[in-house]
PDB file of N, CA and C in Angstrom:
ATOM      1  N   UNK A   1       0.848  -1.160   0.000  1.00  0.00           N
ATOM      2  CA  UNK A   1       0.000   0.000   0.000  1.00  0.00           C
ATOM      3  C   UNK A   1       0.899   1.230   0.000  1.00  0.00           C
ATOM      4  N   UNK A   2       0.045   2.188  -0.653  1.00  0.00           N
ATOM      5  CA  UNK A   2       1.021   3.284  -0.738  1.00  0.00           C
ATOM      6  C   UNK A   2       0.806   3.731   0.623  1.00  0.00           C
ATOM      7  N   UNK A   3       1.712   5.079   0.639  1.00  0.00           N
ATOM      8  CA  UNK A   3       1.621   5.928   1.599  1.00  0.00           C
ATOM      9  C   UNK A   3       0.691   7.331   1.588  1.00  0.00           C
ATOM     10  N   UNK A   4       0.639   7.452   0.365  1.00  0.00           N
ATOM     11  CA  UNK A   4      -0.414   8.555  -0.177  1.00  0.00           C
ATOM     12  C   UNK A   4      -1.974   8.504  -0.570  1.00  0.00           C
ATOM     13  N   UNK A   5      -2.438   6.866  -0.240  1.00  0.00           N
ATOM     14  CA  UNK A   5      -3.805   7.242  -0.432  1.00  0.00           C
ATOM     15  C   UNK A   5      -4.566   5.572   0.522  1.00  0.00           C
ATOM     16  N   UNK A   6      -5.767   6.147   1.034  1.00  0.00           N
ATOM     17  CA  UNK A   6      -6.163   4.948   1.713  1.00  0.00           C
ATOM     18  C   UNK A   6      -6.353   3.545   1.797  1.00  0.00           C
ATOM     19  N   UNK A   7      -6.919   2.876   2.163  1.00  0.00           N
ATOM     20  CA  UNK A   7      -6.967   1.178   1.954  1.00  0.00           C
ATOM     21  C   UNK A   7      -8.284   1.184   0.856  1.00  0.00           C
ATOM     22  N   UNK A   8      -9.428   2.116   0.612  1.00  0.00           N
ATOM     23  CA  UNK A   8     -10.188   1.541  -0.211  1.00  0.00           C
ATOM     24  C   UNK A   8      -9.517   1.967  -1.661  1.00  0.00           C
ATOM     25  N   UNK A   9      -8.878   3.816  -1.523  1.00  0.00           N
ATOM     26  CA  UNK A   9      -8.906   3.755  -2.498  1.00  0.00           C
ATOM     27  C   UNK A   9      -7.489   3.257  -3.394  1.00  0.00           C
ATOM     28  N   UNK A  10      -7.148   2.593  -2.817  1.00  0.00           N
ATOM     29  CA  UNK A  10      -5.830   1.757  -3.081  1.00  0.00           C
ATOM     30  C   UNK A  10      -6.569   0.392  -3.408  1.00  0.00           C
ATOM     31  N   UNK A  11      -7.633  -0.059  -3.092  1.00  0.00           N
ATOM     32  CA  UNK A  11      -8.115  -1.121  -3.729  1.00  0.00           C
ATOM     33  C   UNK A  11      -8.970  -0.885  -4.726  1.00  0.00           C
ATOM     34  N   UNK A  12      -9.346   0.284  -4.398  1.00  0.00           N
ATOM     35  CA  UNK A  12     -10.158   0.621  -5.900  1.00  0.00           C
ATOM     36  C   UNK A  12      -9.262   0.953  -7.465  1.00  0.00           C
ATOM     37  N   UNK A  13      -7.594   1.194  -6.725  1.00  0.00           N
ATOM     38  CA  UNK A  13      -6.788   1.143  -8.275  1.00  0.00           C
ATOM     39  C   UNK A  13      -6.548   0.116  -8.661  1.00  0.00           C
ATOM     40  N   UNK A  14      -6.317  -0.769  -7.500  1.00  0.00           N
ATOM     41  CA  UNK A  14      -5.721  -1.941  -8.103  1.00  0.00           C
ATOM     42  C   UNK A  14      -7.045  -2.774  -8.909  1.00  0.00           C
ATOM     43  N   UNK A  15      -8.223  -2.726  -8.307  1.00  0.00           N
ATOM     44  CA  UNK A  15      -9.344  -3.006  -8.964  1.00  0.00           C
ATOM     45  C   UNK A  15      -9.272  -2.610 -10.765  1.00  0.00           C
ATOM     46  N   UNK A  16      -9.225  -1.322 -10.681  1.00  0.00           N
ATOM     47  CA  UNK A  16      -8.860  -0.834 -12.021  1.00  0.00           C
ATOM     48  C   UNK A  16      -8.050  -1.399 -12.912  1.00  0.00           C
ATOM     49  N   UNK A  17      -6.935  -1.634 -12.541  1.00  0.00           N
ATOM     50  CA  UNK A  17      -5.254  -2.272 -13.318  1.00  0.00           C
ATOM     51  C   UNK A  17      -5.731  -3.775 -13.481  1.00  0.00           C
ATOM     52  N   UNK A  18      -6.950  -4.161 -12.555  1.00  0.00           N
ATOM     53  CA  UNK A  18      -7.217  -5.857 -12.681  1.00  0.00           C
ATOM     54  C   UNK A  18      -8.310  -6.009 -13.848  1.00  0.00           C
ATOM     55  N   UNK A  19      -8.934  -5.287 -13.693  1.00  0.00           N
ATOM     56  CA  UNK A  19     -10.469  -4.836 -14.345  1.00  0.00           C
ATOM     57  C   UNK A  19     -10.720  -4.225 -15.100  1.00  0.00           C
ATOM     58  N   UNK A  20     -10.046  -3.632 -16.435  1.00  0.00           N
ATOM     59  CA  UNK A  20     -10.504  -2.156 -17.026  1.00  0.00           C
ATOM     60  C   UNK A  20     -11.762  -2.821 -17.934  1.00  0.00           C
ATOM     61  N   UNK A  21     -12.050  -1.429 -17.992  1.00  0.00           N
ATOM     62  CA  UNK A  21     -13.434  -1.284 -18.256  1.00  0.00           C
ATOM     63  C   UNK A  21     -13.759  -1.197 -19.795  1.00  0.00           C
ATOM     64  N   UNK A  22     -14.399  -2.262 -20.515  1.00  0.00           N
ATOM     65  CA  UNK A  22     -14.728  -2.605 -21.416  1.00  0.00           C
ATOM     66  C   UNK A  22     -16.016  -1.976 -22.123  1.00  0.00           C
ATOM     67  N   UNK A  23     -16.057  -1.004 -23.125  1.00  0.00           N
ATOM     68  CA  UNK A  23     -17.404  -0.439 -23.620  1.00  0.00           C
ATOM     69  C   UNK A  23     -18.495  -1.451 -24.667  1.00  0.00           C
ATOM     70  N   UNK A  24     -19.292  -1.535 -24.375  1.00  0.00           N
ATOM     71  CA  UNK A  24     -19.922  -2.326 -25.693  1.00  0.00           C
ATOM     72  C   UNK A  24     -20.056  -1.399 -27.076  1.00  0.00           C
ATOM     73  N   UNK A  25     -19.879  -2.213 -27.922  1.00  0.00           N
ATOM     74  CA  UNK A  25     -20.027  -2.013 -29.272  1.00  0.00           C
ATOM     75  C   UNK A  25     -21.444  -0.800 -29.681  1.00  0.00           C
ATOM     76  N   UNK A  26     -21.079   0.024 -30.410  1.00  0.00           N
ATOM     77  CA  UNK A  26     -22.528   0.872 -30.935  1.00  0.00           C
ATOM     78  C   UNK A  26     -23.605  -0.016 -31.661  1.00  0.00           C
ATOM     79  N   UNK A  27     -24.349   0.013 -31.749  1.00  0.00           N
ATOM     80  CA  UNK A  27     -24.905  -0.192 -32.732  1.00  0.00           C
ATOM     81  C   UNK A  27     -25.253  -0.308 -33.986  1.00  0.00           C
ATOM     82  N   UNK A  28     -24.638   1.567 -33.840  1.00  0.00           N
ATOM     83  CA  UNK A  28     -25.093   2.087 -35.593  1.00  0.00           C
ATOM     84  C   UNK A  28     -23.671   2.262 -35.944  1.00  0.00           C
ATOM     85  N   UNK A  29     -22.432   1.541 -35.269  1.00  0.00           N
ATOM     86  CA  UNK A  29     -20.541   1.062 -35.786  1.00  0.00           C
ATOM     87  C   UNK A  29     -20.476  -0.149 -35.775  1.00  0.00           C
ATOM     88  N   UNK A  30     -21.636  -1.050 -35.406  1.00  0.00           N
ATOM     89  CA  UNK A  30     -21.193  -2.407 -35.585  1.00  0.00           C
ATOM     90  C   UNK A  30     -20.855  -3.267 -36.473  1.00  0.00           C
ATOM     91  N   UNK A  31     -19.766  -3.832 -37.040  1.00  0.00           N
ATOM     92  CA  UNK A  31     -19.995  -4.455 -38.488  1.00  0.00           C
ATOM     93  C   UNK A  31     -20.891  -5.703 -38.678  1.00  0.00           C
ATOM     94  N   UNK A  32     -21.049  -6.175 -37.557  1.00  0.00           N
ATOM     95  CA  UNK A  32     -22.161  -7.109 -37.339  1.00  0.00           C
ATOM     96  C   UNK A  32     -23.670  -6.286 -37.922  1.00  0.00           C
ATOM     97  N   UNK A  33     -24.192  -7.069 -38.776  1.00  0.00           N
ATOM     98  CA  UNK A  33     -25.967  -6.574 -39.402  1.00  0.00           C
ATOM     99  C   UNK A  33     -26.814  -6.977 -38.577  1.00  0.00           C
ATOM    100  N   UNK A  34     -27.698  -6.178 -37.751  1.00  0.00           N
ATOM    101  CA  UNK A  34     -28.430  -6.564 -37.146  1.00  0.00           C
ATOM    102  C   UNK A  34     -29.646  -6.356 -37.741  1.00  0.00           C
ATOM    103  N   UNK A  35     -30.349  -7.631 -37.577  1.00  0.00           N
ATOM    104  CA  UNK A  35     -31.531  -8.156 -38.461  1.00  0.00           C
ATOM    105  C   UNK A  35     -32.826  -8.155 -36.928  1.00  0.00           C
ATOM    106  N   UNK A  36     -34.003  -7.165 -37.583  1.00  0.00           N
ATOM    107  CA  UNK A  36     -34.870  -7.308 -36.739  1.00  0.00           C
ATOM    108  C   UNK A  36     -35.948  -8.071 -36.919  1.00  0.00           C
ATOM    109  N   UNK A  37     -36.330  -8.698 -36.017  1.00  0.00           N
ATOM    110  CA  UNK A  37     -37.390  -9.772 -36.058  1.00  0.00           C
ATOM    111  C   UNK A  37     -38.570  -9.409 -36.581  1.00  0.00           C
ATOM    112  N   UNK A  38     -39.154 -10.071 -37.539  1.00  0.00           N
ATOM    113  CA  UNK A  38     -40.314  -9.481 -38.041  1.00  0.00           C
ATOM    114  C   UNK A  38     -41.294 -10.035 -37.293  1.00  0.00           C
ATOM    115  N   UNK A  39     -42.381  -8.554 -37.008  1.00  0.00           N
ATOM    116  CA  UNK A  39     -43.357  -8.901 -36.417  1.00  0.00           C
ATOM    117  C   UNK A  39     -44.751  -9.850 -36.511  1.00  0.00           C
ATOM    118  N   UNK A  40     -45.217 -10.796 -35.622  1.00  0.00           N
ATOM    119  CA  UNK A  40     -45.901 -11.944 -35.708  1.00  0.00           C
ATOM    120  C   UNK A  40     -47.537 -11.557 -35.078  1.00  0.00           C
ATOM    121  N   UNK A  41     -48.644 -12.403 -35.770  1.00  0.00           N
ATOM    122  CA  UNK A  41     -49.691 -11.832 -35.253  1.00  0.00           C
ATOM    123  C   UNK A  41     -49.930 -12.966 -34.426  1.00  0.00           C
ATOM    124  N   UNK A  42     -51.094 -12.831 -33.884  1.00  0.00           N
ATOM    125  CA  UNK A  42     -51.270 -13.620 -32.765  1.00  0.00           C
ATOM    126  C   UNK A  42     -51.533 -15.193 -32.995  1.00  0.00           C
ATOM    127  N   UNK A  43     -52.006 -15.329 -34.592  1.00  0.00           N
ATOM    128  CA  UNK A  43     -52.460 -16.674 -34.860  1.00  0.00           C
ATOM    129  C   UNK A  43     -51.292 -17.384 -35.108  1.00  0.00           C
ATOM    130  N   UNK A  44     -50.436 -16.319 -35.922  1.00  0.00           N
ATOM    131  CA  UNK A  44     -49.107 -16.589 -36.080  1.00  0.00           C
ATOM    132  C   UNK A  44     -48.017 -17.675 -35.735  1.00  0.00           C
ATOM    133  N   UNK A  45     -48.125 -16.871 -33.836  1.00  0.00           N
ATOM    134  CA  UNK A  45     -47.316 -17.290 -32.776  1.00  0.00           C
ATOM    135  C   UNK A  45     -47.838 -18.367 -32.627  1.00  0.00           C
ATOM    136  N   UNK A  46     -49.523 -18.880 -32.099  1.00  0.00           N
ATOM    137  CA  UNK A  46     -49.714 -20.040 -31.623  1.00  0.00           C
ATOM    138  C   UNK A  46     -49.783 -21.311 -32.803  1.00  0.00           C
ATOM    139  N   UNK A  47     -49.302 -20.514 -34.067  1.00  0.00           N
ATOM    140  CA  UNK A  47     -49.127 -21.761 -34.835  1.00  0.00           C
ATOM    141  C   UNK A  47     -48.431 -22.609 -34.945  1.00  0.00           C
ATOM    142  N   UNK A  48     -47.181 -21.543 -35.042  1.00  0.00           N
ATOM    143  CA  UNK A  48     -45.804 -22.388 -34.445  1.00  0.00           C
ATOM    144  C   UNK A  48     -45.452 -22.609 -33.734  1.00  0.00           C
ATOM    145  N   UNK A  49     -46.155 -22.453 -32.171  1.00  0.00           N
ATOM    146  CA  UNK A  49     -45.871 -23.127 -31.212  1.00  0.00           C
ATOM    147  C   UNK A  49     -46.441 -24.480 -30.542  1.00  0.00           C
ATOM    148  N   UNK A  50     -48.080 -24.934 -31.830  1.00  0.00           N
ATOM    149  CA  UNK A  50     -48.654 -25.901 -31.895  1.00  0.00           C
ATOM    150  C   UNK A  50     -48.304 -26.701 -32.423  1.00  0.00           C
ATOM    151  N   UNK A  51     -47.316 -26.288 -33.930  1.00  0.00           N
ATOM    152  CA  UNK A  51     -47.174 -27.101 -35.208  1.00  0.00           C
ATOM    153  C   UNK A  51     -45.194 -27.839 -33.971  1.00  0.00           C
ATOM    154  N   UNK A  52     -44.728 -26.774 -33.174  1.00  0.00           N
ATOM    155  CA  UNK A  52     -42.958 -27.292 -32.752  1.00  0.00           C
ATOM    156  C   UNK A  52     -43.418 -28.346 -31.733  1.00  0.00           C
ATOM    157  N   UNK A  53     -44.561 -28.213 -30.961  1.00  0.00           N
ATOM    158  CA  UNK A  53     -44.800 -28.979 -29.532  1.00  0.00           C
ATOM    159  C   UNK A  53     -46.151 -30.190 -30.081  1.00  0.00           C
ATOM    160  N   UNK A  54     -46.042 -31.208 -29.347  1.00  0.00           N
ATOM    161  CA  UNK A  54     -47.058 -32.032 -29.785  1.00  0.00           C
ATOM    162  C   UNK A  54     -48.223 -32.084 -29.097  1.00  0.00           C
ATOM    163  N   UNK A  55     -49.396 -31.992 -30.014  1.00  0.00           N
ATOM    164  CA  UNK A  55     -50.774 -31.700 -29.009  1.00  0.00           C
ATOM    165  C   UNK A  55     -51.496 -32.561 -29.148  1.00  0.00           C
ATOM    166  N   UNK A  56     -52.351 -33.417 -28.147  1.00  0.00           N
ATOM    167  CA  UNK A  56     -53.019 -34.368 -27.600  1.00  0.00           C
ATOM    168  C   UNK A  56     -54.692 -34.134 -28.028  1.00  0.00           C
ATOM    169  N   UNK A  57     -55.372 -34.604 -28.980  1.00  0.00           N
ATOM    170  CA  UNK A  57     -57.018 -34.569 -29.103  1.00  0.00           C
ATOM    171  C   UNK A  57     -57.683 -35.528 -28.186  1.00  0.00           C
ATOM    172  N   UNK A  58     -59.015 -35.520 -28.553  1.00  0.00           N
ATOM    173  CA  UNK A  58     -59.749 -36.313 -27.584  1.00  0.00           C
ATOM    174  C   UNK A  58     -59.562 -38.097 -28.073  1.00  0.00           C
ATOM    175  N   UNK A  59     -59.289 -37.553 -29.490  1.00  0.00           N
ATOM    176  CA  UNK A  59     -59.072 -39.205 -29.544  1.00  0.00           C
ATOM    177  C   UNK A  59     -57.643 -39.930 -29.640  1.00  0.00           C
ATOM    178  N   UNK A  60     -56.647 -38.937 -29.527  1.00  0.00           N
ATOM    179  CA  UNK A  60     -55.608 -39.182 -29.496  1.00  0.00           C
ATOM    180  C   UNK A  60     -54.902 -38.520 -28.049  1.00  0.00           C
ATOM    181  N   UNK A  61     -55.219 -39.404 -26.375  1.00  0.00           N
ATOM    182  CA  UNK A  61     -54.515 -39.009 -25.271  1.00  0.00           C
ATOM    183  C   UNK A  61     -52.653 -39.608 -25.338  1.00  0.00           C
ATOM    184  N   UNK A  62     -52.589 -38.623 -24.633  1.00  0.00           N
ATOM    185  CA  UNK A  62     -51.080 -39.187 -24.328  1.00  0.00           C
ATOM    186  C   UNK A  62     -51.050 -40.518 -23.361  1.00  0.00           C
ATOM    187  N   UNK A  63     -49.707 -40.903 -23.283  1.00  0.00           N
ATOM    188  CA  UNK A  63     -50.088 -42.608 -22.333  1.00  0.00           C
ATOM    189  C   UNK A  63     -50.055 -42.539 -21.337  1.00  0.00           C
ATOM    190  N   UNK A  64     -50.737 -43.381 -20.534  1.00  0.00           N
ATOM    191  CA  UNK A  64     -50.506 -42.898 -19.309  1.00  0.00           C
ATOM    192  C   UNK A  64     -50.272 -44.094 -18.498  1.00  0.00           C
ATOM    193  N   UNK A  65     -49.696 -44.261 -17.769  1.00  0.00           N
ATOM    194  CA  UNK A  65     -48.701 -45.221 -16.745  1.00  0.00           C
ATOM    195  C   UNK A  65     -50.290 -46.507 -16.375  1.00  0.00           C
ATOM    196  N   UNK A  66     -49.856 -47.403 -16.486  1.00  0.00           N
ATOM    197  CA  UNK A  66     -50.242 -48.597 -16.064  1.00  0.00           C
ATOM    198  C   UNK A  66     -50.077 -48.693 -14.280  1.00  0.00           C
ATOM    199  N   UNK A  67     -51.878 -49.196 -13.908  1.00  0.00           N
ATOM    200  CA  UNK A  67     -51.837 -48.923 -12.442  1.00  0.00           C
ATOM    201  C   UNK A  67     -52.056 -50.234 -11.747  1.00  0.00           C
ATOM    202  N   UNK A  68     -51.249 -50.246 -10.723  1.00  0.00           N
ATOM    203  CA  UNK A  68     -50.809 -52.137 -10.645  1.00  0.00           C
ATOM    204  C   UNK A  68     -51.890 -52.018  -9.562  1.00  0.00           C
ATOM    205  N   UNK A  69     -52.728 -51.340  -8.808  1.00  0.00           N
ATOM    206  CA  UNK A  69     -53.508 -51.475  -7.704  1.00  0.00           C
ATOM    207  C   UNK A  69     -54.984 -51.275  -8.207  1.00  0.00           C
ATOM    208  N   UNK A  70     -56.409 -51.552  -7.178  1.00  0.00           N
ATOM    209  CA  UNK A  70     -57.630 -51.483  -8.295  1.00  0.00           C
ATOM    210  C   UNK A  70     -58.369 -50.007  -7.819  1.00  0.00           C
ATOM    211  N   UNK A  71     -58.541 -49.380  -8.431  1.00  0.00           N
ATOM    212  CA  UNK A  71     -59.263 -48.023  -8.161  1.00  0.00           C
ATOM    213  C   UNK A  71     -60.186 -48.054  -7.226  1.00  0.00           C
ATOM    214  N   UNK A  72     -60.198 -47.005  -6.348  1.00  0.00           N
ATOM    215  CA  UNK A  72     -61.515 -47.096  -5.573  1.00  0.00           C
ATOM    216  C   UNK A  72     -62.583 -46.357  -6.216  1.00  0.00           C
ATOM    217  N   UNK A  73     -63.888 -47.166  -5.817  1.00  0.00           N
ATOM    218  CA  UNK A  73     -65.494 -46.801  -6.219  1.00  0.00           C
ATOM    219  C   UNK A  73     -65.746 -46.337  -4.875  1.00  0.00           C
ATOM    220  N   UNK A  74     -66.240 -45.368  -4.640  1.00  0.00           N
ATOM    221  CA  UNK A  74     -67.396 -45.232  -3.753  1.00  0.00           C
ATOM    222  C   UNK A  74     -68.529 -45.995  -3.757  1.00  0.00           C
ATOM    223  N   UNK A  75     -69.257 -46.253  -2.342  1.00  0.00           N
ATOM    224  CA  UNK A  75     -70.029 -47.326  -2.054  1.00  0.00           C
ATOM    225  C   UNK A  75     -70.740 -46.667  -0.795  1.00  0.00           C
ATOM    226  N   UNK A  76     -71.915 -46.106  -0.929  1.00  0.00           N
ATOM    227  CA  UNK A  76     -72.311 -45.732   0.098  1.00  0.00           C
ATOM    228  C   UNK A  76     -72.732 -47.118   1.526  1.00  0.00           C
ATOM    229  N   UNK A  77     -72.381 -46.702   1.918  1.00  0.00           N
ATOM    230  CA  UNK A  77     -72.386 -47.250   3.740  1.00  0.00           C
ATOM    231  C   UNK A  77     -73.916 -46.902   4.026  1.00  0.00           C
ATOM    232  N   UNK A  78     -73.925 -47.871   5.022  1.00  0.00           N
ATOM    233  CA  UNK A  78     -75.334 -47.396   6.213  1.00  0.00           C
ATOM    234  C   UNK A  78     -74.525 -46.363   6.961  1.00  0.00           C
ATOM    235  N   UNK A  79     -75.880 -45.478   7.362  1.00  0.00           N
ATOM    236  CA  UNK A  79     -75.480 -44.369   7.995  1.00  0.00           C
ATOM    237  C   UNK A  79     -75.109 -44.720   9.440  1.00  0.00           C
ATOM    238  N   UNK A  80     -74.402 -43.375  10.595  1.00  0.00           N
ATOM    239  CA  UNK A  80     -73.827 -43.764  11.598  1.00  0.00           C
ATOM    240  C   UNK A  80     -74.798 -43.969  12.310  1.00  0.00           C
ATOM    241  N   UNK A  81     -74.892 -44.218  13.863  1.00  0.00           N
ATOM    242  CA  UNK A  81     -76.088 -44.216  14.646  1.00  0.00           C
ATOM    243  C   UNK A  81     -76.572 -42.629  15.212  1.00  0.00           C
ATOM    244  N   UNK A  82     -77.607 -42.323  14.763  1.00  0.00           N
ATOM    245  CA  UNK A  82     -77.775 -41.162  15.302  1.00  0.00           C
ATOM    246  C   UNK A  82     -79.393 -40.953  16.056  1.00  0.00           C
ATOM    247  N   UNK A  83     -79.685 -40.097  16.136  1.00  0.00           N
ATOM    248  CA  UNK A  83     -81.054 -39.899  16.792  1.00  0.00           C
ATOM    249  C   UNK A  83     -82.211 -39.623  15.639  1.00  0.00           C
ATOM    250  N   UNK A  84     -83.651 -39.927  15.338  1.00  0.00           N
ATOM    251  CA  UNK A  84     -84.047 -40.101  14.229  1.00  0.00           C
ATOM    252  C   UNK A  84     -84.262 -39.093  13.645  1.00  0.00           C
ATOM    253  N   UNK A  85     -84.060 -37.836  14.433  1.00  0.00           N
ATOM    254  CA  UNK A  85     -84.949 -36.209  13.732  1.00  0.00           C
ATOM    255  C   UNK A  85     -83.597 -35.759  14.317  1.00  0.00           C
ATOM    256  N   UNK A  86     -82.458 -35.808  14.794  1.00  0.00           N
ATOM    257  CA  UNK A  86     -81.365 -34.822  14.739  1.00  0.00           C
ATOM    258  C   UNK A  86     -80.843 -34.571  13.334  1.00  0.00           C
ATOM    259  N   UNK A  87     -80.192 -33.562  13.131  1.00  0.00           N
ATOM    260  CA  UNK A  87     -79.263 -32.666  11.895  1.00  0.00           C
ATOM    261  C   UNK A  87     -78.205 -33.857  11.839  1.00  0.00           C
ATOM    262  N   UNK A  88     -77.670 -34.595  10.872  1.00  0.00           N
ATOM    263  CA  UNK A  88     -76.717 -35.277  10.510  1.00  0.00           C
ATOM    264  C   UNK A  88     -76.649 -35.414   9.154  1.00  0.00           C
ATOM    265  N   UNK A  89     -75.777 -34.048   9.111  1.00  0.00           N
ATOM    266  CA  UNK A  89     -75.360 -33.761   7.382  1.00  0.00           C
ATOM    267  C   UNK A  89     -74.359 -34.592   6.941  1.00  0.00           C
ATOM    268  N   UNK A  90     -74.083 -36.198   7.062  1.00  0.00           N
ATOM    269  CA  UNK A  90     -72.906 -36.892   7.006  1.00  0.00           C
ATOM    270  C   UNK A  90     -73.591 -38.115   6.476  1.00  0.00           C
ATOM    271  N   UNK A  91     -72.470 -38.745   4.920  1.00  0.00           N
ATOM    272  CA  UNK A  91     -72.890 -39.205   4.153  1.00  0.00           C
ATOM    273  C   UNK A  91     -71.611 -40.317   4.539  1.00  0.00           C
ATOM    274  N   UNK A  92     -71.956 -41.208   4.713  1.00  0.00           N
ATOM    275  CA  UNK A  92     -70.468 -42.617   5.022  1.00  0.00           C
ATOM    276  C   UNK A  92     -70.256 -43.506   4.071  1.00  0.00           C
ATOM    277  N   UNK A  93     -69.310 -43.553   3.582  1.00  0.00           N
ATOM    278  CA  UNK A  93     -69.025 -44.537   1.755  1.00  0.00           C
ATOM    279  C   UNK A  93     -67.671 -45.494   2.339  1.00  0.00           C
ATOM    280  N   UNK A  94     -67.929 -46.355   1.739  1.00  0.00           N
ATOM    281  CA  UNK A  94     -66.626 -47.466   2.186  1.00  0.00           C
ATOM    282  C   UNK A  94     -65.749 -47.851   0.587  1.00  0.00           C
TER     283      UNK A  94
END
């Protein structure tokens, strides 16, 4: 460290001498042609993003995994024991 200037800004030169500072390119000096995207309408976009990705109809589902266990049905149950005119909003399925 020098003797003439502090600890940051003695790290802020050496920062500099490690780091210099790089401008980006203009635009309107670039020899690179920059080509602008031509604009797309809306049917456009979802065409080609229907026609790149694959889409599933009703008669054509995607597959779906084989299930080694048996589905449950609902099966309504006898109801619980309750009193004959009490409120028992409860429906019991096995």
């Amino acid at each position: 460290m020098s003797p003439g200037c502090s600890h940051l800004q003695c790290q802020e030169k050496e920062f500099d001498l490690l780091h210099p500072s790089v401008t980006a390119p203009d635009a309107h000096t670039s020899e690179v042609p920059i080509e602008a995207p031509e604009p797309m309408t809306l049917s456009q976009a979802i065409s080609t993003v229907t026609s790149a990705t694959q889409v599933y109809s009703e008669d054509q589902l995607p597959p779906s995994l084989p299930i080694s266990f048996q589905r449950w049905e609902p099966k309504r149950s006898t109801d619980a024991p309750h009193a004959e005119y009490s409120y028992f909003p409860m429906r019991l399925y096995q």
